[in-house]
C-alpha atoms as a PDB file:
ATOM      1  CA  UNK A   1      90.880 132.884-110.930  1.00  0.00           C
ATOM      2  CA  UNK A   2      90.007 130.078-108.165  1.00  0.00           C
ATOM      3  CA  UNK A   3      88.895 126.396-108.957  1.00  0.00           C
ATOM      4  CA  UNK A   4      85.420 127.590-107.677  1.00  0.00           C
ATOM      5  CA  UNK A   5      85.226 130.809-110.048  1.00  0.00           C
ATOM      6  CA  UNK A   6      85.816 128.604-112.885  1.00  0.00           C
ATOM      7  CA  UNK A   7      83.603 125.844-111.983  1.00  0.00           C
ATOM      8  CA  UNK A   8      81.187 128.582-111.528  1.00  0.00           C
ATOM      9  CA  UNK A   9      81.461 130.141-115.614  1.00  0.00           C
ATOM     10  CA  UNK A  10      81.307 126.368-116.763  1.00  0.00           C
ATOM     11  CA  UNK A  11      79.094 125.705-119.953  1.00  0.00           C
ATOM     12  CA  UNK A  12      75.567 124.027-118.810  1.00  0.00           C
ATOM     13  CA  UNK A  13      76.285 121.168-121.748  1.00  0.00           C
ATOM     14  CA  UNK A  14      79.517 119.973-119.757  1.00  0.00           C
ATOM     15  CA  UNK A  15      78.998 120.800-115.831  1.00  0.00           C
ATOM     16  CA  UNK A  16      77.898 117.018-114.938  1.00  0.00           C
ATOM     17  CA  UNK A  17      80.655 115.537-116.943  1.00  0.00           C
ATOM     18  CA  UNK A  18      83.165 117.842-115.737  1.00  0.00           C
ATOM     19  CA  UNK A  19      81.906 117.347-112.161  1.00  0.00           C
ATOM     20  CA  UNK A  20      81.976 113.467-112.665  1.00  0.00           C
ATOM     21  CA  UNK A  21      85.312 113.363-114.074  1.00  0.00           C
ATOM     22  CA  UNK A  22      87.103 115.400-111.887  1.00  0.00           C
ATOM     23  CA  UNK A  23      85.211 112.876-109.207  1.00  0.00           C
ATOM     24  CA  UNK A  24      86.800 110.365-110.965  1.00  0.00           C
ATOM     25  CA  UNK A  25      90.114 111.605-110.913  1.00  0.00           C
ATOM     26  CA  UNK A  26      89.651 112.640-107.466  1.00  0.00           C
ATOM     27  CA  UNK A  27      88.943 109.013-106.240  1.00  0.00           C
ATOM     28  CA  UNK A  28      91.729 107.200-108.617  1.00  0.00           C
ATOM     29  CA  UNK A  29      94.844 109.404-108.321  1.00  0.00           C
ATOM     30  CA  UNK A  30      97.444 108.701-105.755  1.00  0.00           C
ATOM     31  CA  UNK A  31      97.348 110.576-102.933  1.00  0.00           C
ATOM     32  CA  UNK A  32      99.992 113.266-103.150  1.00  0.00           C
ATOM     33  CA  UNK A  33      99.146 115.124-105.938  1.00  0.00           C
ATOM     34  CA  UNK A  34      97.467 118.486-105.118  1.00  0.00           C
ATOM     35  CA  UNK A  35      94.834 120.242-107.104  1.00  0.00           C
ATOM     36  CA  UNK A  36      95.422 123.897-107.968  1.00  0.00           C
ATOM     37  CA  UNK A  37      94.954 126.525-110.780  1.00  0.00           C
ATOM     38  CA  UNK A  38      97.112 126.340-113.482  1.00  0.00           C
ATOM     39  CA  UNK A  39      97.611 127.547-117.361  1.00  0.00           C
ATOM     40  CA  UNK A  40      93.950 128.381-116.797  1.00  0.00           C
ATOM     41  CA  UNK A  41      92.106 125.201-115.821  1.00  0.00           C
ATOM     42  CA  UNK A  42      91.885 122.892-112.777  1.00  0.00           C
ATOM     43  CA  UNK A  43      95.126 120.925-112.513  1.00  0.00           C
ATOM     44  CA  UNK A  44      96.794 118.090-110.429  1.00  0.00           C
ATOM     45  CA  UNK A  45      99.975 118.471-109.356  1.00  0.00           C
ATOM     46  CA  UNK A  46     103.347 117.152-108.003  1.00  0.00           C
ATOM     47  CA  UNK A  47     103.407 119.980-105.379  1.00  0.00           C
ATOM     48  CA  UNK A  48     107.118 121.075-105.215  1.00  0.00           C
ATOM     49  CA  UNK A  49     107.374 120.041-101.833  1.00  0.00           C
ATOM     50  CA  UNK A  50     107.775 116.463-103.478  1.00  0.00           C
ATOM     51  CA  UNK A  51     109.722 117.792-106.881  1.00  0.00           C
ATOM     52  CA  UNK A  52     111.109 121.038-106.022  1.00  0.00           C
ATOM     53  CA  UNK A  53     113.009 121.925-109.206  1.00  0.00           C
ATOM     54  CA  UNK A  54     109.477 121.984-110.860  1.00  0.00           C
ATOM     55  CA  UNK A  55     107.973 122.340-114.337  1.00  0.00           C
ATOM     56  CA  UNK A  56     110.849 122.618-117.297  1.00  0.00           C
ATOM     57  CA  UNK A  57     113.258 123.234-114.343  1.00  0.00           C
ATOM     58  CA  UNK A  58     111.102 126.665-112.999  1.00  0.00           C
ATOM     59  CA  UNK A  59     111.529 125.978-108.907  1.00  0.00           C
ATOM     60  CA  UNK A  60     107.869 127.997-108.565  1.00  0.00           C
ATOM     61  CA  UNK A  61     105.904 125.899-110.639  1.00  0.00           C
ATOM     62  CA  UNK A  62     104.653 122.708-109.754  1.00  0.00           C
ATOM     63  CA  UNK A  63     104.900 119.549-112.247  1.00  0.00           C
ATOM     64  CA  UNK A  64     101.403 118.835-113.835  1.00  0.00           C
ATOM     65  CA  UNK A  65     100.161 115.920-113.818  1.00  0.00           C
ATOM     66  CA  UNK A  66      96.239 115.856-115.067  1.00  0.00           C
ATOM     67  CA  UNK A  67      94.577 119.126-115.954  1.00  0.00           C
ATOM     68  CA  UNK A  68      90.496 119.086-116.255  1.00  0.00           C
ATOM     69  CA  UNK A  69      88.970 122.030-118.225  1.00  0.00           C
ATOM     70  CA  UNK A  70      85.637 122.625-120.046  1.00  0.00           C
ATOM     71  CA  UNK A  71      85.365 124.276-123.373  1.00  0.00           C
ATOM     72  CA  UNK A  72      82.308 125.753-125.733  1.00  0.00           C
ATOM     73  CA  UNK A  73      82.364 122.236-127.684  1.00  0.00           C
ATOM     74  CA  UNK A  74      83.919 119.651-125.552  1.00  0.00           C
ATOM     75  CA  UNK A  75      85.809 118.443-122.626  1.00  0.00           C
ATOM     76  CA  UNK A  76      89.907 118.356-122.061  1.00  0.00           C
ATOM     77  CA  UNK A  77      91.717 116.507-120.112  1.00  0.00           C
ATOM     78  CA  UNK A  78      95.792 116.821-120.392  1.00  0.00           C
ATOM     79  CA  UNK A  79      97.489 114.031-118.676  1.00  0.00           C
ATOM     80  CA  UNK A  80     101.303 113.585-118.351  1.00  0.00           C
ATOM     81  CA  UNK A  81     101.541 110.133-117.989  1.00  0.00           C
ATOM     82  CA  UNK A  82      99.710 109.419-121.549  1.00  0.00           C
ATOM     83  CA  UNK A  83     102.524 111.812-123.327  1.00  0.00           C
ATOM     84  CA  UNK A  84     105.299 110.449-121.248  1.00  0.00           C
ATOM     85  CA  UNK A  85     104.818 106.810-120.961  1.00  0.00           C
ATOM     86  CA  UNK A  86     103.922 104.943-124.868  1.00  0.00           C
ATOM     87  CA  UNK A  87     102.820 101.428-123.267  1.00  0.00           C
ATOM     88  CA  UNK A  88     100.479 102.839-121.250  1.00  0.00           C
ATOM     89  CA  UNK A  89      99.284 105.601-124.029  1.00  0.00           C
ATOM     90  CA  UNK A  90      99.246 102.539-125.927  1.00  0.00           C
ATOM     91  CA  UNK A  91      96.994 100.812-123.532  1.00  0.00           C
ATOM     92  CA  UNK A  92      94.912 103.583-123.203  1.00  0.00           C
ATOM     93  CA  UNK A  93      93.730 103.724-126.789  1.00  0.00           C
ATOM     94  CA  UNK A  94      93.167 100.191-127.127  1.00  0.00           C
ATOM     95  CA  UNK A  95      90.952 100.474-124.580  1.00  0.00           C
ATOM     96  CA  UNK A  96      89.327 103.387-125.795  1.00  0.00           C
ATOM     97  CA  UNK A  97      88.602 101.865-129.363  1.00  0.00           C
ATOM     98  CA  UNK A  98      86.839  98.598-127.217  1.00  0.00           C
ATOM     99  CA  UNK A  99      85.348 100.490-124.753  1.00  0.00           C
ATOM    100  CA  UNK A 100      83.616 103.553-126.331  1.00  0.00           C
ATOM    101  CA  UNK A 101      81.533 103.810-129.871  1.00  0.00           C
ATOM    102  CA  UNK A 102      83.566 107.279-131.316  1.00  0.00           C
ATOM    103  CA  UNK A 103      86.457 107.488-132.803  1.00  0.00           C
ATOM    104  CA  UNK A 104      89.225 108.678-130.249  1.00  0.00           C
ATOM    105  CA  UNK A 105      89.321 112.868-130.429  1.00  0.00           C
ATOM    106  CA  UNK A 106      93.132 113.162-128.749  1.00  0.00           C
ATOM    107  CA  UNK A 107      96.275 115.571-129.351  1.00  0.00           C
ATOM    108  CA  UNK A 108      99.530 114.822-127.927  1.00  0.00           C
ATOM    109  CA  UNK A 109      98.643 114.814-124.005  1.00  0.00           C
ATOM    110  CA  UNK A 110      94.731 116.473-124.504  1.00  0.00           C
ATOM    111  CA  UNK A 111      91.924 113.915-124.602  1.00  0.00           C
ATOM    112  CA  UNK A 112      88.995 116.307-126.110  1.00  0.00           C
ATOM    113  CA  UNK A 113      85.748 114.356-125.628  1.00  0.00           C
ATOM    114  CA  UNK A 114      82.710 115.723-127.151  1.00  0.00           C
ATOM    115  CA  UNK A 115      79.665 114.102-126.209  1.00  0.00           C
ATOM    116  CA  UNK A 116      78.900 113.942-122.294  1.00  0.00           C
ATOM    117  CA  UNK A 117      76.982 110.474-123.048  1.00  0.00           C
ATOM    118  CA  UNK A 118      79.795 108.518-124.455  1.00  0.00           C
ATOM    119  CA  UNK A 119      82.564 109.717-121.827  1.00  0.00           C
ATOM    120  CA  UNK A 120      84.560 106.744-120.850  1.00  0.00           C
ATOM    121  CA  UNK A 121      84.756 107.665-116.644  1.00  0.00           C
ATOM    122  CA  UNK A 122      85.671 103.791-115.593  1.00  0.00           C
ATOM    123  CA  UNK A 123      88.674 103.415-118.068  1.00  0.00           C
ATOM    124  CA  UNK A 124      89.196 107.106-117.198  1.00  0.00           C
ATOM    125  CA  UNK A 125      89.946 105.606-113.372  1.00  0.00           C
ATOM    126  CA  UNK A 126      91.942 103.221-114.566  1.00  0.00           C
END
């Protein structure tokens, strides 16, 4: 499946957000990364051009980075850097708790936000 086939089976509810946060991600992300398919959802990558011993050591598939994917009751976004780096996880849900009225809704890299009108997109930038 392409980027565009799955943007085009998106859930009504979630196609602004999804479009505004992959925006967001978009504008904020150092250049580099590449967005591609991958375990099923729209993903940025280190392309292996830049980290060719790839994923878990498999030389054909690129390191993730940030994946973006809709689902029947919310959004997910996987990032990396939150699972591999504790000050700025840290950080991250500080800001969160300041920043946005509901309580935090996150698993070890997946940030599953539920309501389109309390998305956080500016600390999501950050």
């Amino acid at each position: 499946m392409s980027i565009e086939d799955y943007e085009q089976t998106l859930p009504e509810k979630w196609r602004e957000s999804y479009f505004q946060l992959k925006e967001v991600l978009i504008t904020h992300l150092p250049e580099g990364f590449e967005l591609v398919m991958q375990y099923g959802m729209p993903t940025f990558v280190v392309p292996l051009t830049r980290f060719p011993e790839g994923y878990l050591g498999r030389p054909d598939e690129p390191l993730p980075f940030v994946s973006l994917g809709a689902q029947k009751n919310h959004l997910a976004i996987y990032h990396m850097g939150l699972v591999g780096n504790r000050s700025l996880l840290d950080w991250f849900q500080a800001e969160y708790a300041k920043q946005v009225p509901t309580k935090l809704n996150m698993g070890k890299s997946c940030l599953r936000l539920t309501n389109p009108k309390t998305i956080p997109y500016i600390l999501l930038g950050e």
